[in-house]
Protein backbone atom coordinates (compact mmCIF):
# COMPACT_ATOMS: atom_id res chain seq x y z
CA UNK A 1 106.79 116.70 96.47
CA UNK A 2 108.84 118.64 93.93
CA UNK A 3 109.09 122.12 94.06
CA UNK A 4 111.28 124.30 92.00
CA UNK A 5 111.48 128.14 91.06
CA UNK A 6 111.64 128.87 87.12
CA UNK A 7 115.48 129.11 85.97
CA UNK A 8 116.96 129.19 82.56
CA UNK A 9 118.38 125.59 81.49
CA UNK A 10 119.69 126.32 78.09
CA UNK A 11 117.32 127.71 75.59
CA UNK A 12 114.48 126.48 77.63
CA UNK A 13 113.07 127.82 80.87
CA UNK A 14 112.17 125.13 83.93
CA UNK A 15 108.71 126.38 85.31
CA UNK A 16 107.89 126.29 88.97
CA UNK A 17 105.95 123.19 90.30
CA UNK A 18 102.23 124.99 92.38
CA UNK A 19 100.65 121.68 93.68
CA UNK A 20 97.02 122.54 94.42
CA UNK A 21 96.01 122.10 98.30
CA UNK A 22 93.59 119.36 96.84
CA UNK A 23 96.26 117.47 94.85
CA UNK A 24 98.30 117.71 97.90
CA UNK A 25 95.93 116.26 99.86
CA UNK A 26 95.21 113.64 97.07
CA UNK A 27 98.66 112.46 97.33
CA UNK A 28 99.11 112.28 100.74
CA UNK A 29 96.14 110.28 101.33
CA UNK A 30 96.98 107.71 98.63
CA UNK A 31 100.14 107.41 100.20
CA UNK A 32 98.64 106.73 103.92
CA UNK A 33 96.72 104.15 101.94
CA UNK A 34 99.17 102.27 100.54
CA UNK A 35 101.05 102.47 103.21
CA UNK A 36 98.95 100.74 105.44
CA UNK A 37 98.22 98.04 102.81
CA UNK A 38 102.16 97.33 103.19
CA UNK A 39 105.36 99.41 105.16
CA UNK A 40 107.01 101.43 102.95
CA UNK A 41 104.55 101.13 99.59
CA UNK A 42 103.62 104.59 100.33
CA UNK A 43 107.20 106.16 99.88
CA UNK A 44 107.30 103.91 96.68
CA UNK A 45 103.89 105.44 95.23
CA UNK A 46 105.41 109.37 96.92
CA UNK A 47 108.69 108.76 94.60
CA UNK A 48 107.13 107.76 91.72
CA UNK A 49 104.71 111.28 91.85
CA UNK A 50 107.85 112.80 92.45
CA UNK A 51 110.07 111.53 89.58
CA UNK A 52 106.91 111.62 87.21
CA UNK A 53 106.50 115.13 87.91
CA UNK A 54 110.02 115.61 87.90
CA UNK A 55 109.36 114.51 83.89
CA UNK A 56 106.13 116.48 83.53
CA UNK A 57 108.54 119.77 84.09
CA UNK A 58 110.86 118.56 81.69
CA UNK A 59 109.01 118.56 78.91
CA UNK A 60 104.96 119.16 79.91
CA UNK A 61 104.02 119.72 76.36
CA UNK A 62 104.81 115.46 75.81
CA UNK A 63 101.56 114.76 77.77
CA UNK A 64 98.05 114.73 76.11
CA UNK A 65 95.35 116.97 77.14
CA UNK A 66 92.75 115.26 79.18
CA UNK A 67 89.82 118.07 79.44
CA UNK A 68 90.44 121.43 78.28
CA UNK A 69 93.71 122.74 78.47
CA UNK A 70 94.09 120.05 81.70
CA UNK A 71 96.71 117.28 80.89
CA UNK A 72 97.45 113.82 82.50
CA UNK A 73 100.60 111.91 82.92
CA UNK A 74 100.15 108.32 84.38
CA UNK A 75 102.00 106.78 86.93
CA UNK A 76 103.21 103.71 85.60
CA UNK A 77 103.51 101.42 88.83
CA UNK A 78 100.41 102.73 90.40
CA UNK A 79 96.90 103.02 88.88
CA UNK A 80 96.86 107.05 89.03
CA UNK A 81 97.40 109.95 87.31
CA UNK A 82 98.97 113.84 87.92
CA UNK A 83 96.11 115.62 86.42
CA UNK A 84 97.73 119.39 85.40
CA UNK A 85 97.35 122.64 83.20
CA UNK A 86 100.91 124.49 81.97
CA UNK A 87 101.75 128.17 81.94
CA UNK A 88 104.48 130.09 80.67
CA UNK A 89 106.39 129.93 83.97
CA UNK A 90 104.30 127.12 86.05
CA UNK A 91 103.20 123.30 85.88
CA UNK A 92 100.21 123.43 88.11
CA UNK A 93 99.03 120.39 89.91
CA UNK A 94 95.39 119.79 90.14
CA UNK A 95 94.45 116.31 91.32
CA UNK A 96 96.40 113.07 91.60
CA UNK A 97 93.22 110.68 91.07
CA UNK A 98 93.06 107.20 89.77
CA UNK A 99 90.14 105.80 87.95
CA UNK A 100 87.29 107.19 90.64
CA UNK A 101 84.48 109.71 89.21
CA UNK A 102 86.65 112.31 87.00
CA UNK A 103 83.73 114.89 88.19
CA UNK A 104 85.22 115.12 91.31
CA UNK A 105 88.83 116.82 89.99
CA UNK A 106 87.94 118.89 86.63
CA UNK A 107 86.05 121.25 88.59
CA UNK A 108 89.61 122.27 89.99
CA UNK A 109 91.06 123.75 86.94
């Protein structure tokens, strides 16, 4: 998973990557899942989290709010979404959840 420390680009300051334990966990066990649906579809759904959170850093703002000040950014090969809330210096990671019960992630915000 990415992980980066904030750092001035420009005008514009990258914020730090937190993943939540739970999102963590939420990503790892989609990946197991795929994985043993077919070798090496888990490190394809793992680099697409990566790369779209790679974009959600870029620009986090682009990304419509989902509940609250929580936003979503959808994976485009794989039916899930990085569910996360921005601060000034971070892009936290709440959930990584596809189109189960949404109960079961907002309480993480």
């Amino acid at each position: 998973m990415v992980r980066r420390a904030p750092e001035v680009v420009g005008l514009t300051v990258a914020r730090r990557v937190v993943l939540r334990p739970e999102a963590e966990d939420d990503a790892l066990d989609v990946r197991r899942w795929y994985e043993s649906r077919r070798e090496g579809l888990g490190r394809e759904f793992g680099a697409a989290v990566d790369a779209l959170i790679a974009r959600i850093v870029a620009n986090p703002l682009a990304f419509q709010r989902a509940y609250g000040e929580m936003r979503r950014a959808v994976l485009a090969q794989f039916p899930y979404a990085v569910y996360f809330r921005v601060t000034d210096e971070e892009v936290v990671v709440l959930a990584i959840h596809g189109r189960q019960d949404p109960s079961h992630w907002r309480s993480r915000s």
